[in-house]
C-alpha atoms as a PDB file:
ATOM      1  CA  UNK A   1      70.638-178.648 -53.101  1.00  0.00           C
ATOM      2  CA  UNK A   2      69.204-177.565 -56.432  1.00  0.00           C
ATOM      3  CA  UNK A   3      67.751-180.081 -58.696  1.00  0.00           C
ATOM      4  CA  UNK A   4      70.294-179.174 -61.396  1.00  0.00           C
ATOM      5  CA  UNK A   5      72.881-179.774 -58.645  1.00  0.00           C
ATOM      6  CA  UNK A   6      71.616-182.696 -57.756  1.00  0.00           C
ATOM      7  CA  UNK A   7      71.782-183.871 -61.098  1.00  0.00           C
ATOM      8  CA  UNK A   8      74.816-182.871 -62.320  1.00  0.00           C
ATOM      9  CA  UNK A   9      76.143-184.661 -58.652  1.00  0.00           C
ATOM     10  CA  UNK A  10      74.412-188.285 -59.999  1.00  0.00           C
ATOM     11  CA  UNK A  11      76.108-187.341 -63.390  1.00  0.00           C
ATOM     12  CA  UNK A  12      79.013-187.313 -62.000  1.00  0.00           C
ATOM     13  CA  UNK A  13      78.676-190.711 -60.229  1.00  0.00           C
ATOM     14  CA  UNK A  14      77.690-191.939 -63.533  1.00  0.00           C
ATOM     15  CA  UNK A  15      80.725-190.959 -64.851  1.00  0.00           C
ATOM     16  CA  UNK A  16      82.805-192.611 -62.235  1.00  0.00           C
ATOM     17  CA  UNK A  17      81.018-195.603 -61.901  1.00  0.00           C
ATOM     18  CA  UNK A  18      81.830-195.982 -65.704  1.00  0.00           C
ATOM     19  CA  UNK A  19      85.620-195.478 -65.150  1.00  0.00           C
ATOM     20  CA  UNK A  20      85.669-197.832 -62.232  1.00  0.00           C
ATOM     21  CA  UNK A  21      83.574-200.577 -64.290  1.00  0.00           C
ATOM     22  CA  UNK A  22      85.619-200.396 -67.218  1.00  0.00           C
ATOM     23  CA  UNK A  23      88.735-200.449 -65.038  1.00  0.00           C
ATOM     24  CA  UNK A  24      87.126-203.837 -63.465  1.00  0.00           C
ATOM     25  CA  UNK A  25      86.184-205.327 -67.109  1.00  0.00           C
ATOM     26  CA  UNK A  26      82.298-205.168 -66.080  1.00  0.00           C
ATOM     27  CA  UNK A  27      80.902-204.214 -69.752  1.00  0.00           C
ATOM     28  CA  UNK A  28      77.580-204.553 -68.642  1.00  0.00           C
ATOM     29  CA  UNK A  29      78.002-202.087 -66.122  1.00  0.00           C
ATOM     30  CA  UNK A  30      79.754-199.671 -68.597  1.00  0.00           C
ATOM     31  CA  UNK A  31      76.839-200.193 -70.698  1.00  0.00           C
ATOM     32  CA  UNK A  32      74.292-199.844 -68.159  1.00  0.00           C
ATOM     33  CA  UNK A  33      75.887-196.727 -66.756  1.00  0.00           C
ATOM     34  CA  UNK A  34      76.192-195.573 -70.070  1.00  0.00           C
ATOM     35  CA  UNK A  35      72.399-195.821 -71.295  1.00  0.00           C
ATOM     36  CA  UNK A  36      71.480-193.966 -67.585  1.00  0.00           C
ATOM     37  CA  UNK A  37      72.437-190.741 -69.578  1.00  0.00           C
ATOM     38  CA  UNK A  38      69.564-188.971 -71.178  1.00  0.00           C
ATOM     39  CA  UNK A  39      71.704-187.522 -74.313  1.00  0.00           C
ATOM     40  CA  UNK A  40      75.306-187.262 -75.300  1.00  0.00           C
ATOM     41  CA  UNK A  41      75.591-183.496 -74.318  1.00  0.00           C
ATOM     42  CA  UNK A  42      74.749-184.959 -70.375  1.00  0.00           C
ATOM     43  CA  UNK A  43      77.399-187.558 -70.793  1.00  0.00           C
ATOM     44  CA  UNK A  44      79.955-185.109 -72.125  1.00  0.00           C
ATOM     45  CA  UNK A  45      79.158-182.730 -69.368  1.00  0.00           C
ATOM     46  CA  UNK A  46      79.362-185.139 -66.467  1.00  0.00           C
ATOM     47  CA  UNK A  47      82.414-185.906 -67.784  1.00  0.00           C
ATOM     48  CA  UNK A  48      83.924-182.825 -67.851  1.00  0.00           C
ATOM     49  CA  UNK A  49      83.260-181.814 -64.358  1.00  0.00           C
ATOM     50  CA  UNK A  50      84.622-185.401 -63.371  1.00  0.00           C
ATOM     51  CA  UNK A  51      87.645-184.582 -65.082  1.00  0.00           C
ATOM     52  CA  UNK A  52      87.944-181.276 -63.574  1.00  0.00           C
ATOM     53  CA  UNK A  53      87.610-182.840 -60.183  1.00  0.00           C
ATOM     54  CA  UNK A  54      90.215-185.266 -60.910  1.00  0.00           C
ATOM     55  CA  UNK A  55      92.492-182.486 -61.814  1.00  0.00           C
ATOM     56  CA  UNK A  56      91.927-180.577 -58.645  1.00  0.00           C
ATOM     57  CA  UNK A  57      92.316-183.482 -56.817  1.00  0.00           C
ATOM     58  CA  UNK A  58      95.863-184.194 -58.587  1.00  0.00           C
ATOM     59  CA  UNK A  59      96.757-180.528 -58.099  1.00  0.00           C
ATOM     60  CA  UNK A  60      95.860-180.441 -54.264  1.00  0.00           C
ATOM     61  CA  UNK A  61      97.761-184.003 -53.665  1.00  0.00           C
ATOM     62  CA  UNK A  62     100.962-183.079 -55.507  1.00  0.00           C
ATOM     63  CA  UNK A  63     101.442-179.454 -54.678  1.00  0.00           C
ATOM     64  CA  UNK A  64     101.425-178.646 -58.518  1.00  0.00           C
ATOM     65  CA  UNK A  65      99.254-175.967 -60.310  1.00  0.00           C
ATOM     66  CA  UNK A  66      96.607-176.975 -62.464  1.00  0.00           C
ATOM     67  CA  UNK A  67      97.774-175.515 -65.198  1.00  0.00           C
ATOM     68  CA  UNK A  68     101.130-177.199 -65.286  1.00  0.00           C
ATOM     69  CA  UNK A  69      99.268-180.027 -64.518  1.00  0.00           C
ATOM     70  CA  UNK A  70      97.123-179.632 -67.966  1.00  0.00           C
ATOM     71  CA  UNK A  71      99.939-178.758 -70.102  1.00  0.00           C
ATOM     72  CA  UNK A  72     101.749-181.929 -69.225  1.00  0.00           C
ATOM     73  CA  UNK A  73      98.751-183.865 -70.136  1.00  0.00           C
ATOM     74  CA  UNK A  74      98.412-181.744 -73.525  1.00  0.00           C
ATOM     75  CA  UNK A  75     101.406-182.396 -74.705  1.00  0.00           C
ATOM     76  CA  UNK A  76     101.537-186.078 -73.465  1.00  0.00           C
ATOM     77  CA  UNK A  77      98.324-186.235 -75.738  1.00  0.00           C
ATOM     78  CA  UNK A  78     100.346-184.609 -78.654  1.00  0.00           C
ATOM     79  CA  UNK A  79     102.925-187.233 -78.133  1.00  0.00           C
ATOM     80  CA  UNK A  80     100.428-189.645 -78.481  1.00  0.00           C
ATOM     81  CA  UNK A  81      99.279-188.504 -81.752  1.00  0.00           C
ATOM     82  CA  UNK A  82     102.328-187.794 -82.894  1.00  0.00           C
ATOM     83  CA  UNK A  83     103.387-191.793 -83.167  1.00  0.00           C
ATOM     84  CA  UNK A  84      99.805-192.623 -85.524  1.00  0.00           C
END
């Protein structure tokens, strides 16, 4: 493994140790998880590949394409927005 693999893999981790902590309550932990990350553009890059992950994982699990998968959540965000 690559050292920018093996980075962007403990990025990751970051990124779902910071879901799971703030799905526990643990602030400290989302704050401590949160400070690991060098710079914002790290964060927002773990992040993305998490959710991309997540979505393939979703895909595989329920049979449906990603990109059905992504629209729904679009427009569920729309929705969202719409009622501010």
């Amino acid at each position: 493994m690559t050292p920018d693999a093996a980075a962007l893999l403990t990025g990751m981790q970051r990124a779902v140790g910071i879901v799971a902590a703030r799905h526990r309550g643990d602030l400290a932990g989302v704050q401590a998880l949160t400070d690991a990350f060098t710079d914002d553009a790290e964060r927002a890059h773990a992040f993305l590949l998490l959710t991309e992950l997540a979505l393939a994982i979703t895909s595989d699990h329920t049979g449906r394409e990603l990109p059905v998968i992504v629209r729904e959540i679009s427009l569920r965000i729309a929705a969202l927005a719409a009622t501010d």
